[in-house]
Structure formats: C-alpha cells, structure tokens
C-alpha atoms as a PDB file:
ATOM      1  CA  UNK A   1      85.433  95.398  70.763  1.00  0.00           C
ATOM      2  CA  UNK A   2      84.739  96.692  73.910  1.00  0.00           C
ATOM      3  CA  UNK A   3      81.113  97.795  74.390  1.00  0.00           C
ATOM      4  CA  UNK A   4      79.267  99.550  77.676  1.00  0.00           C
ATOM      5  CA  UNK A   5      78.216  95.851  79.044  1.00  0.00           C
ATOM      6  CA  UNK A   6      82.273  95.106  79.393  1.00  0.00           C
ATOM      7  CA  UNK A   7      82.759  98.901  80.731  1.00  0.00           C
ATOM      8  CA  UNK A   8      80.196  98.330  83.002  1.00  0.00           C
ATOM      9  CA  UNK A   9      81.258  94.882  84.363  1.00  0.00           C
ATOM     10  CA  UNK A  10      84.763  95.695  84.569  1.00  0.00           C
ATOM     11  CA  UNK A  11      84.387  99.112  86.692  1.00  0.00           C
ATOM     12  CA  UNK A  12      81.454  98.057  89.011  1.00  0.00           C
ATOM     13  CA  UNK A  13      83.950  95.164  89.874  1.00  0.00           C
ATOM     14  CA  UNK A  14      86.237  97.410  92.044  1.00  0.00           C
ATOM     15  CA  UNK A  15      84.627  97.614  95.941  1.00  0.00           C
ATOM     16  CA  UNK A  16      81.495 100.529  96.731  1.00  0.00           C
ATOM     17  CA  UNK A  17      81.618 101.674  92.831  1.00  0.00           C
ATOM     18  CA  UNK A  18      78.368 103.385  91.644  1.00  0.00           C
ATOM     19  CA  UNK A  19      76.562 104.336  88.109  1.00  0.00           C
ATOM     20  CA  UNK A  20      75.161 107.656  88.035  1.00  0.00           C
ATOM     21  CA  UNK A  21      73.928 109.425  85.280  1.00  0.00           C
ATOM     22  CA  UNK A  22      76.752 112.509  84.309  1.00  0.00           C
ATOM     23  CA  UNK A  23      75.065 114.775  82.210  1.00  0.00           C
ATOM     24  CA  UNK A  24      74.674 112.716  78.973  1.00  0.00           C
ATOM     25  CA  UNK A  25      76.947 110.309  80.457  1.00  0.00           C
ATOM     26  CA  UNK A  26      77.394 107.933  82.173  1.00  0.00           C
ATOM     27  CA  UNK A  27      79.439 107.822  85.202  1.00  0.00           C
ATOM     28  CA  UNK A  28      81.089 105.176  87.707  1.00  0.00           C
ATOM     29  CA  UNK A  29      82.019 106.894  90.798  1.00  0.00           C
ATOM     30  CA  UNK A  30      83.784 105.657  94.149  1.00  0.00           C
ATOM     31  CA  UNK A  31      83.009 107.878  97.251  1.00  0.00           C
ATOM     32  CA  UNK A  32      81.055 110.251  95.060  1.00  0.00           C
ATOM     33  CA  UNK A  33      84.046 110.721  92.901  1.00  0.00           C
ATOM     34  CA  UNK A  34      84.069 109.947  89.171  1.00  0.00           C
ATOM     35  CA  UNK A  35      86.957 107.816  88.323  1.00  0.00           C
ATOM     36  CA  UNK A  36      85.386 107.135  84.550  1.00  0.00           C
ATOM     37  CA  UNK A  37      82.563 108.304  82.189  1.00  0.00           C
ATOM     38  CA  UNK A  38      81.052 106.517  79.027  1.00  0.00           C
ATOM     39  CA  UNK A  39      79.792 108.451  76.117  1.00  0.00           C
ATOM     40  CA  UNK A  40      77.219 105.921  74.417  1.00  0.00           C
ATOM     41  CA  UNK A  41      77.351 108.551  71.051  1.00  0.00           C
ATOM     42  CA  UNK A  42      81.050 108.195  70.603  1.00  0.00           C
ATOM     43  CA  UNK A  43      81.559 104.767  72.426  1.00  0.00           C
ATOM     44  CA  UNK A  44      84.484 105.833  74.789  1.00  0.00           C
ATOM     45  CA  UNK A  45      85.554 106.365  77.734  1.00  0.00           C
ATOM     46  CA  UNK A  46      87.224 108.646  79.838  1.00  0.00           C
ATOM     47  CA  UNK A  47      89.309 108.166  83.204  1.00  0.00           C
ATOM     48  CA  UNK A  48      90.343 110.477  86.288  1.00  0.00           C
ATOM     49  CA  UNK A  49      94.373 109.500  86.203  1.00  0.00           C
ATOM     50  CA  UNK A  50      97.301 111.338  87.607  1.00  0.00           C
ATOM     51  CA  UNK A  51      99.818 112.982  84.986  1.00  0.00           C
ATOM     52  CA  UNK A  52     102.324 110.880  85.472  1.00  0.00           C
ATOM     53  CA  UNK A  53      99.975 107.545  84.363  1.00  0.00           C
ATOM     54  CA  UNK A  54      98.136 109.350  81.917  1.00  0.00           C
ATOM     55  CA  UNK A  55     101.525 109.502  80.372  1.00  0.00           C
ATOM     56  CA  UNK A  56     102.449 105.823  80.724  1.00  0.00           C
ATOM     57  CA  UNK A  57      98.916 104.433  78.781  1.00  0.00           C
ATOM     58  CA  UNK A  58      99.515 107.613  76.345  1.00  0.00           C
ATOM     59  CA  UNK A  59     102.399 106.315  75.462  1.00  0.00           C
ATOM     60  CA  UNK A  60     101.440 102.932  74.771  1.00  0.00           C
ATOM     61  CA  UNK A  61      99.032 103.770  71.489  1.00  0.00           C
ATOM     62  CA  UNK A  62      97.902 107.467  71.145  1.00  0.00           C
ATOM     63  CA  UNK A  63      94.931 106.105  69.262  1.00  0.00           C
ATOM     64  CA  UNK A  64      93.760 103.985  71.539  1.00  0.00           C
ATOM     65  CA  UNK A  65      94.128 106.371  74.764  1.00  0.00           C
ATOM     66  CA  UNK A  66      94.966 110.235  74.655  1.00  0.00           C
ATOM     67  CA  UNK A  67      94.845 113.058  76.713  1.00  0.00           C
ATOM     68  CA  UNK A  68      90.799 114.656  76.696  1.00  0.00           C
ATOM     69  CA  UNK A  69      91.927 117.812  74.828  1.00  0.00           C
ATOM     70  CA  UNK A  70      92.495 120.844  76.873  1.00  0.00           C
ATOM     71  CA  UNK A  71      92.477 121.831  80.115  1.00  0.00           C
ATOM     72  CA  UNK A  72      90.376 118.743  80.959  1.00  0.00           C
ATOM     73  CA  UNK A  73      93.019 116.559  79.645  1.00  0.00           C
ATOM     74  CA  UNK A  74      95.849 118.628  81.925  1.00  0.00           C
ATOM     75  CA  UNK A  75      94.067 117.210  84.876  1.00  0.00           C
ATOM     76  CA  UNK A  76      94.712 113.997  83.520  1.00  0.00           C
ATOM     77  CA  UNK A  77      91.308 112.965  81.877  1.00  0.00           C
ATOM     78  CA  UNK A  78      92.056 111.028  79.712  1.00  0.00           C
ATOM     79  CA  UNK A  79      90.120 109.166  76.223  1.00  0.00           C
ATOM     80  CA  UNK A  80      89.888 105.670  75.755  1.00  0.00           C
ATOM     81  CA  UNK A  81      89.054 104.042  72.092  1.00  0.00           C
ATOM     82  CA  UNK A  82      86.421 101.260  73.335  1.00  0.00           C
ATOM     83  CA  UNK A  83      86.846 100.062  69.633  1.00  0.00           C
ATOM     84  CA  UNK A  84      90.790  99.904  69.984  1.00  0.00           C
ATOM     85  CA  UNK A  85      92.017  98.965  73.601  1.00  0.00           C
ATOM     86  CA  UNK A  86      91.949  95.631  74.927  1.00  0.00           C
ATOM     87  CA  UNK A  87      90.237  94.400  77.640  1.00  0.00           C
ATOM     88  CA  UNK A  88      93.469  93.927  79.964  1.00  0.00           C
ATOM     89  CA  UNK A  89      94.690  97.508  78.999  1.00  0.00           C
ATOM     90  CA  UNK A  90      91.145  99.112  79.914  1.00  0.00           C
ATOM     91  CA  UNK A  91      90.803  97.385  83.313  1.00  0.00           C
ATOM     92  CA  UNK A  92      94.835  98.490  84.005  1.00  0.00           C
ATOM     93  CA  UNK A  93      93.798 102.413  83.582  1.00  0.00           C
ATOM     94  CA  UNK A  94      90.233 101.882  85.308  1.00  0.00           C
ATOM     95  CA  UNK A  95      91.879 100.284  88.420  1.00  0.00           C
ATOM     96  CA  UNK A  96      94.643 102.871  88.461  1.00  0.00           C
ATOM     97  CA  UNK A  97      92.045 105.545  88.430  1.00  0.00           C
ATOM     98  CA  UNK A  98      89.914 104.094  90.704  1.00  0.00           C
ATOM     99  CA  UNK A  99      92.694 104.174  93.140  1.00  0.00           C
ATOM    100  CA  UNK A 100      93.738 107.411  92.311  1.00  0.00           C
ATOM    101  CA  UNK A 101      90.377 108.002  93.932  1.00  0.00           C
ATOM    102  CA  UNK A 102      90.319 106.731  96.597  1.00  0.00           C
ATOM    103  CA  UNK A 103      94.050 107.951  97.820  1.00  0.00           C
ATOM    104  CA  UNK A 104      92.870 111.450  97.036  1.00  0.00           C
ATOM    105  CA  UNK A 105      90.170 111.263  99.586  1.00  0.00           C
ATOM    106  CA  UNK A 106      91.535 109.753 102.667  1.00  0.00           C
END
C-alpha cells in the first residue's frame, strides 16, 4: 500500500517540486502549479493530466484511477486509489503530470 511517505518521496523527486498546504490538502506543485494533491481522510491522490492520458491510466483499472467526478475531472483531474495502484503505475501518472506542467508554462 501506498501511503503519503511514498507520495511524498516519489513527487518531491522530480526537479524544483514544492509541498504546500491546499486547503485540507496537501499539494506538490512545480512553478506554482499543482501537478498532484493528497487527501490524508480518504488516502488518495489526485493528478493535473491532459485528456488524452487521463484516458490511458483510466483505462488501465477504473478502480484504481478515475476521472475526479465532474467538471473537475473534464480538466483531467484525475483519482488515484493509494490502496490499489502500484508504485510504478503512480510514479508513471505523477511524472506525466508533472510534465504536463511544466510544458503548459513555457
């Protein structure tokens, strides 16, 4: 199981990453942009990815990672089980967001 010391590890790994505090969340941000939040009540995650890879890891195991429901989720936020996905599959869609990022603000 994948628990916030993993999350953590795994998205302050990528290059001038930084934890804020979101609300009630917790958020890891690149250039002031959140590219994923933590919910410590629900234990999962959510991730800034386009609609086009939102729909790639959806399609992999919709209960593991699934569209945020509603509008929220048409901008490609996007759920991830901590209790379900494996570690490999959580760093793919944190790097891909991350990137998604940083090609959004150059």
């Amino acid at each position: 199981m994948i628990n916030i010391d993993v999350l953590r590890q795994l998205a302050m790994s990528f290059p001038d990453t930084t934890e804020e505090p979101h609300f009630d969340k917790i958020s890891f941000r690149v250039k002031k942009k959140i590219f994923a939040t933590f919910d410590e009540h629900t234990n999962r995650a959510v991730v800034k990815l386009s609609l086009k890879d939102q729909s790639v890891f959806c399609t992999f195991d919709k209960t593991v990672m699934y569209p945020v429901s509603g509008t929220w989720g048409g901008q490609g936020w996007t759920v991830i089980e901590l209790e379900k996905v494996k570690r490999a599959m959580l760093m793919d869609a944190l790097k891909t967001a991350y990137k998604n990022i940083l090609v959004k603000k150059k």
